[in-house]
C-alpha atoms as a PDB file:
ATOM      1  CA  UNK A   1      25.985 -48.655   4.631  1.00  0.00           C
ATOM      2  CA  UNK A   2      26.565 -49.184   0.926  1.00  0.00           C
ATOM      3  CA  UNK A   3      28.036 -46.481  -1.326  1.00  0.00           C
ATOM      4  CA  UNK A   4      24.579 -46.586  -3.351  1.00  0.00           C
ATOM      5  CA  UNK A   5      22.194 -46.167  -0.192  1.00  0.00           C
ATOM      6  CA  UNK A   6      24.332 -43.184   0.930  1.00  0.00           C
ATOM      7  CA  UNK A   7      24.015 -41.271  -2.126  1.00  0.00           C
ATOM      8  CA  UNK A   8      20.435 -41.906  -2.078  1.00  0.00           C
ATOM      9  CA  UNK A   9      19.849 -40.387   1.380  1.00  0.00           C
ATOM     10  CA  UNK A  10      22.402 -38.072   0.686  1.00  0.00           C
ATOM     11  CA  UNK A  11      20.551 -36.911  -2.632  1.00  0.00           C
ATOM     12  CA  UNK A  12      17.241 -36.882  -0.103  1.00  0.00           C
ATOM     13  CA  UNK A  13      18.719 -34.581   2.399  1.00  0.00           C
ATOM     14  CA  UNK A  14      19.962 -32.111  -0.350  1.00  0.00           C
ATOM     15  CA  UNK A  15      16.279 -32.249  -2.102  1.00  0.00           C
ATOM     16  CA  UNK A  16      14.495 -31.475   2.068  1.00  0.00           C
ATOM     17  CA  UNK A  17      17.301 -28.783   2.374  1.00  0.00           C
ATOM     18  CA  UNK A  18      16.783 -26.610  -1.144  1.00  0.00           C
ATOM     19  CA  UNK A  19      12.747 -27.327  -0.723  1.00  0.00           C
ATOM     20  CA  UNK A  20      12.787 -26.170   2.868  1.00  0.00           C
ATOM     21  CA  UNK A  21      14.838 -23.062   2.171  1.00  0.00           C
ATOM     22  CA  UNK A  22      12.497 -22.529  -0.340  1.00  0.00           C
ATOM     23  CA  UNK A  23       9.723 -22.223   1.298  1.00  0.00           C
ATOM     24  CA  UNK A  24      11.725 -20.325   3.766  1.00  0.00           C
ATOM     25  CA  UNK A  25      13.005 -17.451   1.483  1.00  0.00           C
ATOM     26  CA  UNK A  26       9.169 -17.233   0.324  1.00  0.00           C
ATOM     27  CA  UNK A  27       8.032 -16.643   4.146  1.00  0.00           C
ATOM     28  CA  UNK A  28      10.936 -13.970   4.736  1.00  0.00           C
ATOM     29  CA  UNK A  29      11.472 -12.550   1.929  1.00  0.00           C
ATOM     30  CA  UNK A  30       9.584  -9.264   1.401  1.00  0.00           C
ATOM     31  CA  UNK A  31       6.899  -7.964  -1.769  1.00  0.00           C
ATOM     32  CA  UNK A  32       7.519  -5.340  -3.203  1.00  0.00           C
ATOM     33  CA  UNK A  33       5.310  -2.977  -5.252  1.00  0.00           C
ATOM     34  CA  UNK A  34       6.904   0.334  -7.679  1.00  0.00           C
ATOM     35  CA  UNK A  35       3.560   1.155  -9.470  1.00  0.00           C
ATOM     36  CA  UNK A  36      -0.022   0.601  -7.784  1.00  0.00           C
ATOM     37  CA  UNK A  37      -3.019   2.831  -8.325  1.00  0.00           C
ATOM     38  CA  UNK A  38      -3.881   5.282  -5.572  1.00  0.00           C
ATOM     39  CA  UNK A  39      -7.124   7.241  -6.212  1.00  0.00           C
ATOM     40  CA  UNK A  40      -9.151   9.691  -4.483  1.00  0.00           C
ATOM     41  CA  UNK A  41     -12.229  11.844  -4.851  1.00  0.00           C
ATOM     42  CA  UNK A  42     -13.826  14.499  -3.314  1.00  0.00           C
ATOM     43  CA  UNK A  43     -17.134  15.440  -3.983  1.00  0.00           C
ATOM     44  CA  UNK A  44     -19.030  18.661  -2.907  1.00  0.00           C
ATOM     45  CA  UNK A  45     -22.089  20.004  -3.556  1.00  0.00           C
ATOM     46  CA  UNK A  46     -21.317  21.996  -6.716  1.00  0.00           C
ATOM     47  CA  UNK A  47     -17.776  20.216  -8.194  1.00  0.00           C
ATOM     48  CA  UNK A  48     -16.447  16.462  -8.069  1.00  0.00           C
ATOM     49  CA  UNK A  49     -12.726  16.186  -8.415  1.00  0.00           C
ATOM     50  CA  UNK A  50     -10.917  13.229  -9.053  1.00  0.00           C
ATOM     51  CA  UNK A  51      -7.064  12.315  -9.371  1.00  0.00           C
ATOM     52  CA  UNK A  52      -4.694   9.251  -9.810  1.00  0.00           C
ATOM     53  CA  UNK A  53      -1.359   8.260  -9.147  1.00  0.00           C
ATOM     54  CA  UNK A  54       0.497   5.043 -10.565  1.00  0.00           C
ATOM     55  CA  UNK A  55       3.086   5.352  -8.877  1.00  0.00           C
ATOM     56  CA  UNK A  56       2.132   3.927  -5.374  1.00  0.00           C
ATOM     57  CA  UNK A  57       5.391   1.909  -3.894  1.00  0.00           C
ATOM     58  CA  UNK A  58       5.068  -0.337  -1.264  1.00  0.00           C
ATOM     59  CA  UNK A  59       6.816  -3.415   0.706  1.00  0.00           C
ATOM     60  CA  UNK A  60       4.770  -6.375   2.659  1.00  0.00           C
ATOM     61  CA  UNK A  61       7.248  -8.204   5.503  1.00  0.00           C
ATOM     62  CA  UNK A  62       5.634 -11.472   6.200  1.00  0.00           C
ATOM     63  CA  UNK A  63       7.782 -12.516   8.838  1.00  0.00           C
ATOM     64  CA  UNK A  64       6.615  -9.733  10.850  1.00  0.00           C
ATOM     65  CA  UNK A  65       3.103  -8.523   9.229  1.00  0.00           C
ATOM     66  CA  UNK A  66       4.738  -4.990   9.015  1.00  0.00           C
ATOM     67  CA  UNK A  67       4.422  -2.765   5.788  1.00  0.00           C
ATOM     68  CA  UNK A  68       5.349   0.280   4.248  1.00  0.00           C
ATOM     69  CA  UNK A  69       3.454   2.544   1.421  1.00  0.00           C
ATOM     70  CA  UNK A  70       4.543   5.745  -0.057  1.00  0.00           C
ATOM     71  CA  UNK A  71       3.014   8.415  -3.048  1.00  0.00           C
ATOM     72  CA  UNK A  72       4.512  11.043  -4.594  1.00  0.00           C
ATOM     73  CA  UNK A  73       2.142  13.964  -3.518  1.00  0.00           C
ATOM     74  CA  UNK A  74       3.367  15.462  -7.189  1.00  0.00           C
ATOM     75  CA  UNK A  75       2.403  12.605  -9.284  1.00  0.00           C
ATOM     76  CA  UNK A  76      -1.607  12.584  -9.090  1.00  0.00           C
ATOM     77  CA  UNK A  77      -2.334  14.009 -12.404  1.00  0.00           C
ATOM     78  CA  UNK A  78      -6.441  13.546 -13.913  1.00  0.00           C
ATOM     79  CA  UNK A  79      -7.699  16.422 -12.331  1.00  0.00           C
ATOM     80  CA  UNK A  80     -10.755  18.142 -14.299  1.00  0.00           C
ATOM     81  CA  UNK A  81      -8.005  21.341 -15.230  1.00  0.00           C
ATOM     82  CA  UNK A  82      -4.720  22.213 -14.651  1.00  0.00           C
ATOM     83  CA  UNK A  83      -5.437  24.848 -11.798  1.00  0.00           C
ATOM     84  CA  UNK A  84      -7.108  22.216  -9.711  1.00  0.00           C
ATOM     85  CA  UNK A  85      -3.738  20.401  -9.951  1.00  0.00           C
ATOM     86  CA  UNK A  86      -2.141  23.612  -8.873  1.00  0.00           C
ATOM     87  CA  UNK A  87      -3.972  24.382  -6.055  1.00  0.00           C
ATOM     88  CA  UNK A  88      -3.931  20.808  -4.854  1.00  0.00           C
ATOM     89  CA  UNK A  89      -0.400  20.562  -4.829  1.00  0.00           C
ATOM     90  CA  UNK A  90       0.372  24.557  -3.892  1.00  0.00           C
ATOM     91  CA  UNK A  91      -2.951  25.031  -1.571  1.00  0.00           C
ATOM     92  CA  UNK A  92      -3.730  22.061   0.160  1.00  0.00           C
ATOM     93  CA  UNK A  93      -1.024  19.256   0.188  1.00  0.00           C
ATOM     94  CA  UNK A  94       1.512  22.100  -0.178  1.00  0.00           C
ATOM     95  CA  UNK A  95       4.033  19.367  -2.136  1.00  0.00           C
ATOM     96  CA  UNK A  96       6.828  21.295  -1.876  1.00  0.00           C
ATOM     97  CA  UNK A  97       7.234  20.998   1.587  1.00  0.00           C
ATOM     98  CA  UNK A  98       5.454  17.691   2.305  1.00  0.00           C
ATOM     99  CA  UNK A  99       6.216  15.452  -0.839  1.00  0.00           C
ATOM    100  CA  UNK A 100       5.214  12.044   0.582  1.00  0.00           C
ATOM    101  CA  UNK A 101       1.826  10.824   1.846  1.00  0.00           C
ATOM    102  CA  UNK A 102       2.675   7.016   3.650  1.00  0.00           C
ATOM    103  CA  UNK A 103       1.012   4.935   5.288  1.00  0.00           C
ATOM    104  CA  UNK A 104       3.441   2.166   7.501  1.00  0.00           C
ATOM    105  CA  UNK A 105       2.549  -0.182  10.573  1.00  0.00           C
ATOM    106  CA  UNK A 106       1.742  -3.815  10.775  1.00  0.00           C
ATOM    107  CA  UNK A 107      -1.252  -5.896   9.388  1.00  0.00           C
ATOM    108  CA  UNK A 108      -3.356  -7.146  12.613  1.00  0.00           C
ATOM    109  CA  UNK A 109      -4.749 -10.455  11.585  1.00  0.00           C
ATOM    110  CA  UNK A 110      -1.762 -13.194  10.906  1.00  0.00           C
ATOM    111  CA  UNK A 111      -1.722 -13.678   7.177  1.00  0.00           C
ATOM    112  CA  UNK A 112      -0.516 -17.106   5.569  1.00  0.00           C
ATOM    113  CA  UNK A 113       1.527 -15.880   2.810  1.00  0.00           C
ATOM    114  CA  UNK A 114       2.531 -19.116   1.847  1.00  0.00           C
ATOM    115  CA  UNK A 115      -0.942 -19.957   1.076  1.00  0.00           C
ATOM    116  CA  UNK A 116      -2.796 -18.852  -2.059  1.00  0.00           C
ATOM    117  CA  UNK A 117      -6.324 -17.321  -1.290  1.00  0.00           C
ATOM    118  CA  UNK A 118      -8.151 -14.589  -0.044  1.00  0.00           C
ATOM    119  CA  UNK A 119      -8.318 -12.546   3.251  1.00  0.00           C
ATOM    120  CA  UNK A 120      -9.486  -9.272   4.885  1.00  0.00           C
ATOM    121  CA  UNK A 121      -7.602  -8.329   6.794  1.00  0.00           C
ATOM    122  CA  UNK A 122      -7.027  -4.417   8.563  1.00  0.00           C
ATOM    123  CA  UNK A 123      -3.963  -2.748   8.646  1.00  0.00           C
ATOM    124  CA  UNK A 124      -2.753  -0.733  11.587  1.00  0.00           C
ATOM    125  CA  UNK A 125      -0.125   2.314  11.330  1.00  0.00           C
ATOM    126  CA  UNK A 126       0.532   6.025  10.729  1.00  0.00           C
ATOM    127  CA  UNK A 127      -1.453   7.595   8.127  1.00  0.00           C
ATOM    128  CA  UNK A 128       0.970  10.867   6.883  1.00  0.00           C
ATOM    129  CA  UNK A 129      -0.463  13.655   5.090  1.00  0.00           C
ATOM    130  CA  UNK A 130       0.221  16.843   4.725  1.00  0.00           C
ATOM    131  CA  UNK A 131       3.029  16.530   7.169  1.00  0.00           C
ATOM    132  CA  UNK A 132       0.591  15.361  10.235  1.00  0.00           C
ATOM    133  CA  UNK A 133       0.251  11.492  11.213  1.00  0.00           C
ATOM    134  CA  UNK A 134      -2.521   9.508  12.199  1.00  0.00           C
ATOM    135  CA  UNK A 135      -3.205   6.221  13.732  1.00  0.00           C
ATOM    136  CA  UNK A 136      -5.626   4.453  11.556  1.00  0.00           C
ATOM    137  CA  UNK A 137      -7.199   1.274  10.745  1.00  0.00           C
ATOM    138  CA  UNK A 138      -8.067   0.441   7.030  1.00  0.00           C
ATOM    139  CA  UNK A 139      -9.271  -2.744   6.038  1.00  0.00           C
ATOM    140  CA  UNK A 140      -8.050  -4.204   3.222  1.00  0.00           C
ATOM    141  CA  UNK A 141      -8.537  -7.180   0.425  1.00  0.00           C
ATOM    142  CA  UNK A 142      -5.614  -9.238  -0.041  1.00  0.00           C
ATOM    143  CA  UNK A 143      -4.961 -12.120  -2.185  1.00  0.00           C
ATOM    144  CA  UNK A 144      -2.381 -14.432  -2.459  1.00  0.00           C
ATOM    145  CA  UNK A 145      -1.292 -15.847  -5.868  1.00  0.00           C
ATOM    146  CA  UNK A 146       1.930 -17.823  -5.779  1.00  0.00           C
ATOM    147  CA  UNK A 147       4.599 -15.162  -5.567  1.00  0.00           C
ATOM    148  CA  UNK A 148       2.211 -11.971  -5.570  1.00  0.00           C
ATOM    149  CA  UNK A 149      -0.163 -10.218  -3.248  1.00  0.00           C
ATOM    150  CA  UNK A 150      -3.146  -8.428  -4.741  1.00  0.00           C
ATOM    151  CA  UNK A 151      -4.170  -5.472  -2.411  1.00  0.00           C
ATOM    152  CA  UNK A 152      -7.609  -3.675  -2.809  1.00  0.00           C
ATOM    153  CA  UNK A 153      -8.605  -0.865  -0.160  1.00  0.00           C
ATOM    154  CA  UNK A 154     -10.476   2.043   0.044  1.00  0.00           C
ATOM    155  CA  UNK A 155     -11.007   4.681   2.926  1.00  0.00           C
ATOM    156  CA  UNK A 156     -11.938   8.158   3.650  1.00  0.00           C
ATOM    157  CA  UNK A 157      -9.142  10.450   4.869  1.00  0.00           C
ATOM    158  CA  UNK A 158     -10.724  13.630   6.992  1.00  0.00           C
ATOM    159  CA  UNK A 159      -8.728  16.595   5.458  1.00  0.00           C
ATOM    160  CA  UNK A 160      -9.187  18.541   8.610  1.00  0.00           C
ATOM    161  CA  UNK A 161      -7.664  15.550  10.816  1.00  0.00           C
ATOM    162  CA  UNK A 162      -4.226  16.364   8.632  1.00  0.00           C
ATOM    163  CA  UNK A 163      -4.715  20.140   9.158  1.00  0.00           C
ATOM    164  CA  UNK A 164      -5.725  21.087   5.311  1.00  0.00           C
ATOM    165  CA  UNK A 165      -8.273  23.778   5.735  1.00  0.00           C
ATOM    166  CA  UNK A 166     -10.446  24.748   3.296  1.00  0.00           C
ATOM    167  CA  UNK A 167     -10.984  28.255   2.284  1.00  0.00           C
ATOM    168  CA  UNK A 168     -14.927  29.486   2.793  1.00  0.00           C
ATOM    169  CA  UNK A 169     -15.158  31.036  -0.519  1.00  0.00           C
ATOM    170  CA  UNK A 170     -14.704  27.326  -2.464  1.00  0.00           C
ATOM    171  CA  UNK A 171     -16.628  25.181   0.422  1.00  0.00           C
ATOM    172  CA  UNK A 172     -18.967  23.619  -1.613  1.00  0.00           C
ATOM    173  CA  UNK A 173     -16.438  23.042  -4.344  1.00  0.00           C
ATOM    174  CA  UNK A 174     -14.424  20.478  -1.769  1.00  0.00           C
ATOM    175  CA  UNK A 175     -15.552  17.905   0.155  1.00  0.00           C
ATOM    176  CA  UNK A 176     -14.471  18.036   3.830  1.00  0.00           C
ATOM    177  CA  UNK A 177     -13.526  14.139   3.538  1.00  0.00           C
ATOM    178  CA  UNK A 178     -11.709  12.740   0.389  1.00  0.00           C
ATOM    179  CA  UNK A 179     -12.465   9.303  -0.442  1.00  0.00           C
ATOM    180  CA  UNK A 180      -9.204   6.707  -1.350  1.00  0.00           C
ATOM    181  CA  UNK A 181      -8.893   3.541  -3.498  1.00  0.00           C
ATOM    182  CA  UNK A 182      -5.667   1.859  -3.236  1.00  0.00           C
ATOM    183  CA  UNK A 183      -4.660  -0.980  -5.834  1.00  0.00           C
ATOM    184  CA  UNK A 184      -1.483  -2.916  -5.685  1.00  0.00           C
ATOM    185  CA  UNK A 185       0.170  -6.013  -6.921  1.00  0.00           C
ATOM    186  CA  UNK A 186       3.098  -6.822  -5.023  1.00  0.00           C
ATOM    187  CA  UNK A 187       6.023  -9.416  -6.020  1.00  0.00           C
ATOM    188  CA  UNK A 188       8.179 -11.441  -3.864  1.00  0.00           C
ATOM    189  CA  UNK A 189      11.801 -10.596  -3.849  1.00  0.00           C
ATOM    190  CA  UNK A 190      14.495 -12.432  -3.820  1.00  0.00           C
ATOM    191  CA  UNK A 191      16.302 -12.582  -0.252  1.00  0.00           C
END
């Protein structure tokens, strides 16, 4: 084999090898998320309250459909007054001794993260809030752009499935079921 046809098909190889791992890295390598939108509302018959969080961090593993999510239980601010903040993070959440609400498991349908587009898709796992876990199911929008994952989903959460009980006296002022709407863009990492 001439010197010239080797460095040609040695050139090749190289060029298959840094494409391939590539497209590798982009199929293992996690996305990440450090600021989506979590928002919920609860409305009763004689008060609506609303909150919001930017600060929603997260982690997609495509090479095994798992994923993690995490809020700061302190960092929903919006409410209509500063007591309502106070009594949702002293009352019912209790923040101080259950800081976290996460949601981790594994995304049911198989998810071609190597190809941009759209998909519903539901997500399986442990719901925690309030310091008590539930299996759910929550379907979920995603959409694949090149090296980010758009994420749209909203859900109700049952307050008394997480044990946060509602005084009598404010009944009507908060709904037994809060409603969620998640929004996230997630980046690939680097491996």
């Amino acid at each position: 084999m001439n010197i010239k046809k080797y460095w040609l098909l040695l050139s090749a190889a190289l060029l298959f090898c840094s494409t391939g791992s590539f497209q590798m890295s982009k199929t293992t390598s996690p996305y990440r998320c450090d600021n989506g939108k979590v928002t919920f509302k609860s409305e009763a018959t004689l008060e609506t309250i609303q909150a919001r969080s930017n600060k929603l961090r997260g982690a997609v593993d495509p090479t095994n459909n798992t994923f993690a999510w995490s809020v700061d239980a302190i960092s929903f601010d919006g409410f209509n007054s500063a007591l309502q903040r106070e009594h949702f993070n002293e009352n019912y959440i209790e923040s101080s001794k259950f800081p976290k609400l996460t949601f981790t498991g594994k995304i049911i349908e198989k998810i071609d993260f190597q190809k941009d587009g759209r998909y519903t898709a539901r997500a399986k796992g442990k719901l925690v809030v309030h310091g008590v876990e539930q299996e759910r199911i929550i379907r979920c929008e995603l959409e694949v752009l090149g090296d980010k994952i758009l994420v749209h989903a909203q859900f109700t959460v049952p307050l008394d499935d997480h044990n946060i009980r509602i005084p009598h006296i404010v009944n009507q002022k908060i709904s037994e079921e809060v409603y969620l709407n998640i929004e996230a863009e997630l980046r690939l990492t680097s491996s």
